[in-house]
Protein backbone atom coordinates (compact mmCIF):
# COMPACT_ATOMS: atom_id res chain seq x y z
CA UNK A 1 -45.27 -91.16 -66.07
CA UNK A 2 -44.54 -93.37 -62.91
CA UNK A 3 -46.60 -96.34 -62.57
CA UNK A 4 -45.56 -99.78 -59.45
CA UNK A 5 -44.86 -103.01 -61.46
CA UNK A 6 -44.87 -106.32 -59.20
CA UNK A 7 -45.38 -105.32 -55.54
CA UNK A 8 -44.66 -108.19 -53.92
CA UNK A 9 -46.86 -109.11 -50.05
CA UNK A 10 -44.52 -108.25 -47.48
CA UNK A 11 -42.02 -110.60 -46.06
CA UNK A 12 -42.17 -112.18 -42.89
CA UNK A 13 -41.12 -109.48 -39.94
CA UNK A 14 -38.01 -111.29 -38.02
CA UNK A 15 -38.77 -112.30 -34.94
CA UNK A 16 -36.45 -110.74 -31.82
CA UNK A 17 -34.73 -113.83 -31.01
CA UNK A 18 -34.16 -115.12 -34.69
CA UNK A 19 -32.16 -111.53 -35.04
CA UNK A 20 -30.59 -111.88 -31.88
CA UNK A 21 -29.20 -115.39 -32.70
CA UNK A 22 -27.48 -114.25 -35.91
CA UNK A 23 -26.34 -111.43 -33.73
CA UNK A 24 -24.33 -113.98 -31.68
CA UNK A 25 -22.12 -115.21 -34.04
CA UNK A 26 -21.31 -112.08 -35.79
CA UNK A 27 -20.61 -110.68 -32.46
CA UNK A 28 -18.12 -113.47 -31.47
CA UNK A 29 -16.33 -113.54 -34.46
CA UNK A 30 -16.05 -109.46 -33.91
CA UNK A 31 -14.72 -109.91 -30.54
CA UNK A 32 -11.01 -110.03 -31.15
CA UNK A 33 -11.03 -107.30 -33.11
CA UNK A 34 -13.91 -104.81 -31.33
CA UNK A 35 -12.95 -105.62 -28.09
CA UNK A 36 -15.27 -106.40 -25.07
CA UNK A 37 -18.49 -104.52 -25.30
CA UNK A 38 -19.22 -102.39 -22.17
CA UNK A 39 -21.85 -103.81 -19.70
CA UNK A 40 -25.34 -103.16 -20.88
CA UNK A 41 -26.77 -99.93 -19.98
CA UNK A 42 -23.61 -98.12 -20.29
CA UNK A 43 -25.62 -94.91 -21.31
CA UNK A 44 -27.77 -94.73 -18.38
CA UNK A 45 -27.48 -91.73 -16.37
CA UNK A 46 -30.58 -90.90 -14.33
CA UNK A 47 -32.63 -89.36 -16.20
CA UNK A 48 -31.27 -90.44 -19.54
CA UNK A 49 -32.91 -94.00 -19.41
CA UNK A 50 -34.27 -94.90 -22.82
CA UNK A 51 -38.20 -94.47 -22.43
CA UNK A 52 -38.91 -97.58 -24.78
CA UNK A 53 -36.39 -100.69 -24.53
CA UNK A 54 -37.59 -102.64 -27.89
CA UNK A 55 -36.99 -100.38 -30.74
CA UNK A 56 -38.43 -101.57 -34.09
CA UNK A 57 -36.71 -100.67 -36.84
CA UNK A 58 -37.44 -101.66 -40.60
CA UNK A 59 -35.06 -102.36 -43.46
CA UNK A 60 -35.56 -103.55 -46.99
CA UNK A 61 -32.66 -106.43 -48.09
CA UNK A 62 -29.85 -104.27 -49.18
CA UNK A 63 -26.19 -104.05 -48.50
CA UNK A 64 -26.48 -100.56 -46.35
CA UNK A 65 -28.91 -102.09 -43.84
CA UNK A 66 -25.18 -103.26 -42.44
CA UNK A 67 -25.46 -100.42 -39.24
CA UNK A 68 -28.48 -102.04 -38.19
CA UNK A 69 -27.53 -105.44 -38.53
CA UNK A 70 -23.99 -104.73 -36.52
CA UNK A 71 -25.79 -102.93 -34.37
CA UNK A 72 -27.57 -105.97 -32.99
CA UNK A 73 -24.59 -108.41 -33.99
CA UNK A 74 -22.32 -106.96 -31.67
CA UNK A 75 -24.36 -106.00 -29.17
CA UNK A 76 -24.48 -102.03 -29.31
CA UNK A 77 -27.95 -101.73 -28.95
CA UNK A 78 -27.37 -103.12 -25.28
CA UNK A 79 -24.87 -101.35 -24.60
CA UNK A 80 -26.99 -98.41 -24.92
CA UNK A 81 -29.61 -100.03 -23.01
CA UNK A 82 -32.19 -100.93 -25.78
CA UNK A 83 -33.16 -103.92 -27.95
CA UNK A 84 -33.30 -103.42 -31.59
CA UNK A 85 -35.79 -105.55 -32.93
CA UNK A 86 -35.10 -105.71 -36.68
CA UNK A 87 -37.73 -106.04 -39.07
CA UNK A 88 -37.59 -106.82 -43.44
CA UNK A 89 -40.13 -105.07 -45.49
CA UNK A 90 -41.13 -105.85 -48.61
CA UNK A 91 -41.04 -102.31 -50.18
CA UNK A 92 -40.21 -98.50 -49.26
CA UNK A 93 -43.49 -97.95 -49.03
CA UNK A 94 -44.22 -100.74 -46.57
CA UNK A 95 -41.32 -98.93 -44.29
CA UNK A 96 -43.25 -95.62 -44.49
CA UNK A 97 -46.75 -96.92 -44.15
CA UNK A 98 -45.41 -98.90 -41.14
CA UNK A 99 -43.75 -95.73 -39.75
CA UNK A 100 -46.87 -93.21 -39.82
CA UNK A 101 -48.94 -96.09 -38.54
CA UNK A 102 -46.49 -96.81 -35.54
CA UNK A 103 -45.87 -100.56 -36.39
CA UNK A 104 -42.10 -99.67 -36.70
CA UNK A 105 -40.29 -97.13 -34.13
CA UNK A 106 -37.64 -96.08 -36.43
CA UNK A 107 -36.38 -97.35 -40.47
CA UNK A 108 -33.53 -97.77 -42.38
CA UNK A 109 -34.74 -95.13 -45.11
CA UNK A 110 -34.71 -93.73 -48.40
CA UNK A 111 -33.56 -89.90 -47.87
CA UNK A 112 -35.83 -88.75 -50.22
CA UNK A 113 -38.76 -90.40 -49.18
CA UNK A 114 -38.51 -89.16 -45.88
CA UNK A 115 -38.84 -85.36 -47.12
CA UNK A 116 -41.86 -86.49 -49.22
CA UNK A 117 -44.03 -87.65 -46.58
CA UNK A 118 -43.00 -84.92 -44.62
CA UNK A 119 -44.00 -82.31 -47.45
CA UNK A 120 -47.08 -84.58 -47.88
CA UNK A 121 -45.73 -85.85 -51.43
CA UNK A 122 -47.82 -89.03 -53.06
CA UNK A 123 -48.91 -89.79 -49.73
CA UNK A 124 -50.84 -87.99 -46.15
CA UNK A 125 -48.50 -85.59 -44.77
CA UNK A 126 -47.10 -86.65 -41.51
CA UNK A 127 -43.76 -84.90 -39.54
CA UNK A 128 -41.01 -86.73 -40.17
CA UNK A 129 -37.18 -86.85 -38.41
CA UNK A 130 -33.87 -88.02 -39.91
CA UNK A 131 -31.53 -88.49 -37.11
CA UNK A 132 -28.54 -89.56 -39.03
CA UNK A 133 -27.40 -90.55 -42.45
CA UNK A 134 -26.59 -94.40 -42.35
CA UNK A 135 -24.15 -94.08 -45.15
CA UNK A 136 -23.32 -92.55 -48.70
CA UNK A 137 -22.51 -93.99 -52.09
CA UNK A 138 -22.85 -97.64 -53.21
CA UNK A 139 -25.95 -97.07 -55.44
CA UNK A 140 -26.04 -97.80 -59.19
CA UNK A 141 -27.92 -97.64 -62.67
CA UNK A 142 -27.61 -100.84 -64.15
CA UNK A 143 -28.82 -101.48 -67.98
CA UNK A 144 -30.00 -104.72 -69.32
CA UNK A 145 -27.89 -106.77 -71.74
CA UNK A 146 -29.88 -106.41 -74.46
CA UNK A 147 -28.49 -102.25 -74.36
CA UNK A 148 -25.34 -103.25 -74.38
CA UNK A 149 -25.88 -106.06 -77.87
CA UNK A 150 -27.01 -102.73 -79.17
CA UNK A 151 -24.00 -100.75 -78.41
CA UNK A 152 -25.03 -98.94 -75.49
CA UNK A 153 -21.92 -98.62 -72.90
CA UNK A 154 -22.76 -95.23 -71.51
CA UNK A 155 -24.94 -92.27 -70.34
CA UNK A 156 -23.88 -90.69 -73.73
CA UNK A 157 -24.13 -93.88 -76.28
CA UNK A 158 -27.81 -94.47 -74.63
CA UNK A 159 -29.18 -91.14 -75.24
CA UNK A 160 -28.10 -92.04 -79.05
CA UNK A 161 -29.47 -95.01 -78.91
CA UNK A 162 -32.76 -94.10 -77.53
CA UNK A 163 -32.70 -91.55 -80.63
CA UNK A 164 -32.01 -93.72 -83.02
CA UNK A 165 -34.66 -96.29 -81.96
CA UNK A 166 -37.51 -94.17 -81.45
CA UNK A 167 -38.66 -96.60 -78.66
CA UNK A 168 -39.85 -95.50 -75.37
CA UNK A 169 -37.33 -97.52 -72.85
CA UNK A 170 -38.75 -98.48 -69.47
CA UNK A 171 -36.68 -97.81 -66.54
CA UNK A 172 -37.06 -98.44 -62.55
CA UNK A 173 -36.25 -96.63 -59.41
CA UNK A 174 -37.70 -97.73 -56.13
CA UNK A 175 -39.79 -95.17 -54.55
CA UNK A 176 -41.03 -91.99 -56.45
CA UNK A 177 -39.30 -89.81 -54.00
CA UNK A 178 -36.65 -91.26 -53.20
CA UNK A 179 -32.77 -90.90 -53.83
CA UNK A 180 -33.02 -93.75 -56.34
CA UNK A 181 -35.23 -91.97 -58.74
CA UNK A 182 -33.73 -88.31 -57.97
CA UNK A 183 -30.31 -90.23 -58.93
CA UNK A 184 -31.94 -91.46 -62.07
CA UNK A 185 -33.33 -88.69 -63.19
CA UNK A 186 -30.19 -86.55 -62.75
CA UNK A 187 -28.45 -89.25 -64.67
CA UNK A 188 -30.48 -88.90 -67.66
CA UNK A 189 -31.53 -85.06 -67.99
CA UNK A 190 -27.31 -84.77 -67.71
CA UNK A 191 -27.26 -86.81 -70.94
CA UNK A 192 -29.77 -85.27 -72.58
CA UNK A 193 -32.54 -87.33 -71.89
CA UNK A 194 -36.08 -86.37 -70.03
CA UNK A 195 -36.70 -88.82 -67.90
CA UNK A 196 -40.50 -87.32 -67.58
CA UNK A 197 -40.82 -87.63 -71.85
CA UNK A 198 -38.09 -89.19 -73.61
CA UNK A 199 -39.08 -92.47 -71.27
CA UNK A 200 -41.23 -94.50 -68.94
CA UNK A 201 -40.77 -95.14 -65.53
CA UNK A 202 -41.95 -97.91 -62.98
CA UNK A 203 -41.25 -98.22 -58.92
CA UNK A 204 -40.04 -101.84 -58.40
CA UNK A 205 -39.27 -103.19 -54.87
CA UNK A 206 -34.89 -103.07 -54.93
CA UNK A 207 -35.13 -106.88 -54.51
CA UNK A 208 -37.61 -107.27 -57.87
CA UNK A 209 -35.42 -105.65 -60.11
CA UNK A 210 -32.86 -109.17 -61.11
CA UNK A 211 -36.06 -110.12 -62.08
CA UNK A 212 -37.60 -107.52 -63.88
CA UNK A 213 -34.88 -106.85 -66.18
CA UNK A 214 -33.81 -110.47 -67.11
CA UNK A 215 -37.60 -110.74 -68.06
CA UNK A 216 -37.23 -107.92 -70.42
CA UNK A 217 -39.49 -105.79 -68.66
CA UNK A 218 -37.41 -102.81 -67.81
CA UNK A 219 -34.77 -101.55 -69.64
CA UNK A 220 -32.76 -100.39 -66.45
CA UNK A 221 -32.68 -99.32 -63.06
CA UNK A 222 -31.30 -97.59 -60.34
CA UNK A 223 -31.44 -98.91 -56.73
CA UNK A 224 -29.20 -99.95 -53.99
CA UNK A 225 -26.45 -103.23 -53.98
CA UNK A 226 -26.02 -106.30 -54.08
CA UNK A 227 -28.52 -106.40 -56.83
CA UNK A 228 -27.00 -104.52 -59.69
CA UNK A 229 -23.93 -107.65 -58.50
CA UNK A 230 -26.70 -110.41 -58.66
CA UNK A 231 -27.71 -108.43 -62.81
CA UNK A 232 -23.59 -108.69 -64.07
CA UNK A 233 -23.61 -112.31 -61.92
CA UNK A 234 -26.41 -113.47 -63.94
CA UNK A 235 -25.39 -112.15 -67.33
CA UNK A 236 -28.96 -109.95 -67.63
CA UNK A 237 -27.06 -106.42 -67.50
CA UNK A 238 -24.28 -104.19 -66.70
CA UNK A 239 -23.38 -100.74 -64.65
CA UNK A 240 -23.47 -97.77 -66.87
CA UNK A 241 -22.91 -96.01 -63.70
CA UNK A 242 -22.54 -95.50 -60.03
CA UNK A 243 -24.61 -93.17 -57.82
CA UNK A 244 -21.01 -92.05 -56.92
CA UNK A 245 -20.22 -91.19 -60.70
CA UNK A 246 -23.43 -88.52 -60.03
CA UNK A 247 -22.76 -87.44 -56.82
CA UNK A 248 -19.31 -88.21 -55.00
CA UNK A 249 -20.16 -88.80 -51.63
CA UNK A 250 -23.23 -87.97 -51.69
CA UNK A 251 -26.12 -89.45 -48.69
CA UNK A 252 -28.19 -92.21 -49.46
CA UNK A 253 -29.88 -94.00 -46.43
CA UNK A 254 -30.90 -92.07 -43.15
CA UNK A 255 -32.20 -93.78 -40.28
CA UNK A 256 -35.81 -92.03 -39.65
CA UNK A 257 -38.47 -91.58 -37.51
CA UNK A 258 -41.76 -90.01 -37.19
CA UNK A 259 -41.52 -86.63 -35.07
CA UNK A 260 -43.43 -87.76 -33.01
CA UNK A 261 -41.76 -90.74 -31.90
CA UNK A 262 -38.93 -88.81 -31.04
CA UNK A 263 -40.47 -85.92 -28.93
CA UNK A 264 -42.15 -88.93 -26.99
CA UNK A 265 -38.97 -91.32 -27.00
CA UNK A 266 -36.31 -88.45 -27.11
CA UNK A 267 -33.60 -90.63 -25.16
CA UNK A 268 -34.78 -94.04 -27.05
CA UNK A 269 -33.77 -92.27 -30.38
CA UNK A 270 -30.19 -91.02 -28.92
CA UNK A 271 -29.25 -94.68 -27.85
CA UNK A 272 -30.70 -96.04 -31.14
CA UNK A 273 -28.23 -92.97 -32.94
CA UNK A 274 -25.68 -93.77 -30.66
CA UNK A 275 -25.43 -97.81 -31.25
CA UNK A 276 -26.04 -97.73 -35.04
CA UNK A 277 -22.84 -94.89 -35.05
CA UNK A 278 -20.86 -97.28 -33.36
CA UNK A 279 -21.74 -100.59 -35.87
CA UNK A 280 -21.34 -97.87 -39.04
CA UNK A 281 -17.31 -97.07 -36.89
CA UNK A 282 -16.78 -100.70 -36.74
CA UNK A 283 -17.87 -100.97 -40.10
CA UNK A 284 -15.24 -99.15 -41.63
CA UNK A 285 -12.33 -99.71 -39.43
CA UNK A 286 -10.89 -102.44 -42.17
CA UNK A 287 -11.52 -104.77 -44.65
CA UNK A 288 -12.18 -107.42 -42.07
CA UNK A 289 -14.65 -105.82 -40.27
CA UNK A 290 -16.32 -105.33 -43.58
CA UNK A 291 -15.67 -109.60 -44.32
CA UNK A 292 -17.24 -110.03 -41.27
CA UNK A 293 -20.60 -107.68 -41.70
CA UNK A 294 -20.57 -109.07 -45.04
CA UNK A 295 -21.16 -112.75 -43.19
CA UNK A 296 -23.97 -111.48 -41.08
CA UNK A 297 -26.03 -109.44 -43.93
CA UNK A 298 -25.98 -112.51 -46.21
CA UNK A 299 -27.44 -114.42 -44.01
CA UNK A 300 -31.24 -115.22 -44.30
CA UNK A 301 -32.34 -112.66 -41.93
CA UNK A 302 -31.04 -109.78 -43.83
CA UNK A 303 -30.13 -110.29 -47.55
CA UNK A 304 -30.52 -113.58 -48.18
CA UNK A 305 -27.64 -113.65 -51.07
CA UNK A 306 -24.22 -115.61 -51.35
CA UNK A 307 -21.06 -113.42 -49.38
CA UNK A 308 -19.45 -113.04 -52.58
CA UNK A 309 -22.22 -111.29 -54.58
CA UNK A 310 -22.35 -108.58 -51.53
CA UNK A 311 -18.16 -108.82 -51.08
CA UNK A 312 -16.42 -107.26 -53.68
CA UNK A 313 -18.36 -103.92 -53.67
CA UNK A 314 -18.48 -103.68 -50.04
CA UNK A 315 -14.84 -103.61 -50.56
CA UNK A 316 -14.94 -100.67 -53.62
CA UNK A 317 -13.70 -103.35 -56.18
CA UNK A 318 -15.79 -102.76 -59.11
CA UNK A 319 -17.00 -104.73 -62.40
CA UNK A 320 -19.46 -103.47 -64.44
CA UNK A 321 -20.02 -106.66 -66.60
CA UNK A 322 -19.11 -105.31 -69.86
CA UNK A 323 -15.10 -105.66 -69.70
CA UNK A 324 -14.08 -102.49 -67.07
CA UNK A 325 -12.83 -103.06 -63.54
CA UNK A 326 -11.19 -100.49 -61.16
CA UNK A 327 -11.19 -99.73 -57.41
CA UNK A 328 -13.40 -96.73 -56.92
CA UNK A 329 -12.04 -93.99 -55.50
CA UNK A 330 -15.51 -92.70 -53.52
CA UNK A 331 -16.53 -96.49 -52.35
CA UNK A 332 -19.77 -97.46 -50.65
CA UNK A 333 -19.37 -95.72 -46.72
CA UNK A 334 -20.50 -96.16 -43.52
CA UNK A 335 -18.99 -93.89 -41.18
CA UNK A 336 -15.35 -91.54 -42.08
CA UNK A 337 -14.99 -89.95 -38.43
CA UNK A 338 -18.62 -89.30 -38.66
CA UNK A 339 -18.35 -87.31 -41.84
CA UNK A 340 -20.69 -89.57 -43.69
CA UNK A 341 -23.42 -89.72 -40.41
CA UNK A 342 -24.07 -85.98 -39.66
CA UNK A 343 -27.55 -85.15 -40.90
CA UNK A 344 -26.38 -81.92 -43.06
CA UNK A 345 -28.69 -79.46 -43.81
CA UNK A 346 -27.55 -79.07 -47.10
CA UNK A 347 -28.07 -82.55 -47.69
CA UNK A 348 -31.81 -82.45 -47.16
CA UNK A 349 -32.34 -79.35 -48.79
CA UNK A 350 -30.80 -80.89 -51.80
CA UNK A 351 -33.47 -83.54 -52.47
CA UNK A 352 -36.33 -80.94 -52.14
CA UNK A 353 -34.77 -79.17 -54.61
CA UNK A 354 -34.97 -81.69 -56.64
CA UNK A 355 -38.50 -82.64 -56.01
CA UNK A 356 -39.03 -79.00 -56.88
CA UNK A 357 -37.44 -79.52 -60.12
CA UNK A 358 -39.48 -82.96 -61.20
CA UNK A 359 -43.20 -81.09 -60.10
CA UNK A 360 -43.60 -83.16 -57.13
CA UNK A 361 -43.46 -79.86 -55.27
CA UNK A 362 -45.67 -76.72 -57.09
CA UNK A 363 -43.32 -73.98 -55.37
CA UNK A 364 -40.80 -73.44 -53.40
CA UNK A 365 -41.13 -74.71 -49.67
CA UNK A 366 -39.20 -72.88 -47.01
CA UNK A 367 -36.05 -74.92 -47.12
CA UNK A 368 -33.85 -74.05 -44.40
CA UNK A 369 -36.75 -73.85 -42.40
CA UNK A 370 -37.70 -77.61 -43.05
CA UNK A 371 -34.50 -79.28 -42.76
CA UNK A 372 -34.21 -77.59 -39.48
CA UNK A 373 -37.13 -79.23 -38.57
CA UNK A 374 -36.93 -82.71 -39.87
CA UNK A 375 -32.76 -82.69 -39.53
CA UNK A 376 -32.53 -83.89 -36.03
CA UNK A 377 -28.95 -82.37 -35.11
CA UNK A 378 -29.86 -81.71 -31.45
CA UNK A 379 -30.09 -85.50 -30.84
CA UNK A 380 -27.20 -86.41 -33.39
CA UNK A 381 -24.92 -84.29 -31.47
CA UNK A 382 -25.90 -85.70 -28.46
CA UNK A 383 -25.55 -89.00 -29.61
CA UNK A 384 -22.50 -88.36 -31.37
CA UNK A 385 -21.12 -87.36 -27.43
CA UNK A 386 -21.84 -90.26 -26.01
CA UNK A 387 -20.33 -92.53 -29.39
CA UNK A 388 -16.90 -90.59 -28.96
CA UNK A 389 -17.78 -89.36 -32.87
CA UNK A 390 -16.40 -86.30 -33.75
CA UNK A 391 -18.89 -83.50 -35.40
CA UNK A 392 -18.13 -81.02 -38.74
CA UNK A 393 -17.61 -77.54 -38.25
CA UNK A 394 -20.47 -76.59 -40.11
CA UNK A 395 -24.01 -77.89 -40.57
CA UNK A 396 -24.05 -77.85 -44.42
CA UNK A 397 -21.21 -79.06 -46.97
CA UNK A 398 -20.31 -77.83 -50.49
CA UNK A 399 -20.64 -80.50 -53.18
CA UNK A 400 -20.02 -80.81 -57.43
CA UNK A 401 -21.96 -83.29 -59.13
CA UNK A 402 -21.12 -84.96 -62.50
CA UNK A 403 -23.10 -82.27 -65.10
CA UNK A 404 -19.92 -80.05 -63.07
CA UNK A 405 -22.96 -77.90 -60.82
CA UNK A 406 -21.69 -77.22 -57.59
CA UNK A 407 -24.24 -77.23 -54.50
CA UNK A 408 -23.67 -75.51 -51.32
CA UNK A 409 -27.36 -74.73 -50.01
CA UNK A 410 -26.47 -71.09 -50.57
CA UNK A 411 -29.46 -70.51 -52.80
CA UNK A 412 -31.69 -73.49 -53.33
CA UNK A 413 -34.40 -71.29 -54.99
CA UNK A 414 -32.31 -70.13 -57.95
CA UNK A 415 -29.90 -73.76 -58.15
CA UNK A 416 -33.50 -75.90 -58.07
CA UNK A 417 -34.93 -73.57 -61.15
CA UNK A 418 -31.08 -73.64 -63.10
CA UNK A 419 -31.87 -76.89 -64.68
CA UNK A 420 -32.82 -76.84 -68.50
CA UNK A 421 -34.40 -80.08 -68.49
CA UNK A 422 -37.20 -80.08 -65.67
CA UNK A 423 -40.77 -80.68 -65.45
């Protein structure tokens, strides 16, 4: 059962020249170390001029908006010869009502969520493109406190709990389709637990869930950081687990599109590609460049949080507010040569499969033939050109997650009907 607790009105949109003004600091401070940006328009060539200059994109407040907010701060956008125009939503589904509708060119998106719209999932079916993958890792599941006072620590000492109690436990994810509640879900069935029977879940907003959970209303979640920081900050929970811990490396935010934005705005969306893969490069060049995006997603316009609740796991230094620290060794990333941007195939056709597996989907869709659609590698590689990012020899990867099943997009069919516990 899936039900939306608290959906809050949607925040103000930020005006162009309120972005572009916390762009100007971040992009001075970046100047030592990025160099002098080229002269605007550096992309132009003829024909390639971008055939819309103000790009709006949408973002919710989390700590992998960074690409777009880097974009602007350091001026990549112009160099490309656009204007990104950043906007904060309120919810995922305020990013993919304003999509369809037009109010917002392009989004800082929930993987997931994309392919559900596109497969007409919970919503009116509308062609969709991903044009890259903004980053991978840096998700959680966070319980509440009052789990851990009753011994819970794990995956394994929960689904013992939950036994033992006989109580239906509430947990969130933050869009139906999307990675947050495919991570959840894969969480639980790997412990044991049906996350369609053995318990209840909600959609909250990412930014609702501090809330939610210190009010006793959920019993968990999984969504994106700094907020699982802002639960162990506030004593109201701890990290059972990272998205990481299901999934190393695996793709979490895309930057999307309708389709039909991008057959009428074809050059638009390969500057837009283009400047966000340079902010995700700068990114993770070091730790200061990552001090230094830290500064400017804090700030009001993005996140609206204290540095050092965002700091720490932008960094991969990890406490899950229960006694364990360590470094992790597959840490929230941005960009790795490219390796975390390139829109695999694979990639996509993993989250079907996994909307197969949960009934959102009846049957089997034509995989291949989908992500080949929606999977916008002709642009990407163009893009990727004119970045100077290199591109993988092949457009799908092999993966293992934690249950030890290894995906390769070999046979999505027979890997999305493996799974014992499904709907």
């Amino acid at each position: 059962m899936t039900d939306t607790v608290d959906s809050a009105n949607e925040l103000p949109a930020h005006a162009p020249d309120a972005a572009r003004a916390v762009g100007a600091d971040a992009r001075e401070a970046a100047a030592p170390a990025s160099g002098t940006p080229p002269a605007a328009g550096a992309w132009l060539a003829g024909s390639d001029r971008p055939e819309k200059i103000e790009i709006r994109v949408g973002f919710l407040p989390l700590t992998d908006c960074a690409p777009v907010a880097m974009a602007i701060a350091l001026g990549l956008d112009q160099k490309y010869g656009i204007r990104i125009v950043a906007r904060r939503e309120a919810s995922w589904a305020a990013v993919r009502d304003k999509l369809v509708n037009g109010e917002l060119d392009a989004g800082h998106a929930l993987y997931g969520m994309v392919y559900g719209v596109e497969l007409g999932i919970g919503s009116h079916q509308s062609a969709m493109a991903v044009l890259m993958t903004l980053n991978q890792n840096g998700q959680a599941i966070t319980l509440s406190s009052r789990l851990a006072a009753a011994g819970v620590t794990d995956g394994a000492s929960l689904a013992a709990h939950l036994r033992a109690d006989g109580r239906r436990a509430v947990f969130a994810q933050t869009f139906p389709t999307g990675t947050h509640a495919l991570w959840l879900n894969y969480w639980l069935a790997a412990h044991g637990i049906d996350p369609l029977r053995d318990v209840r879940t909600v959609t909250v907003p990412p930014q609702q869930m501090a809330a939610n959970i210190a009010q006793g209303r959920i019993d968990g979640f999984c969504a994106g950081e700094p907020w699982h920081a802002h639960v162990i900050s506030s004593g109201t929970g701890f990290t059972a687990a990272t998205s990481q811990d299901v999934w190393p490396d695996h793709p979490e935010k895309v930057l999307a599109s309708t389709a039909e934005f991008v057959q009428r705005h074809p050059n638009a969306a390969r500057a837009l590609i283009a400047a966000l893969l340079e902010a995700a490069r700068f990114i993770d060049a070091s730790a200061e460049n990552r001090s230094r995006t830290v500064a400017t997603i804090a700030s009001a316009d993005y996140i609206d949080v204290l540095p050092e609740t965002i700091e720490p796991r932008m960094q991969g230094r990890y406490r899950n507010g229960i006694g364990r620290t360590w470094d992790d060794a597959h840490p929230l990333r941005f960009h790795a040569e490219g390796a975390v941007n390139f829109p695999y195939l694979s990639d996509a056709i993993w989250f079907m499969t996994q909307q197969k597996r949960w009934g959102m989907l009846n049957a089997h869709p034509d995989y291949l033939a989908i992500a080949n659609r929606v999977n916008r590698l002709d642009l990407y590689r163009d893009a990727a050109a004119a970045a100077g990012v290199p591109l993988p020899g092949h457009a799908s990867r092999h993966s293992t997650l934690m249950d030890g099943t290894g995906w390769s997009a070999a046979d999505p069919r027979a890997y999305a009907d493996t799974f014992s516990i499904h709907a």
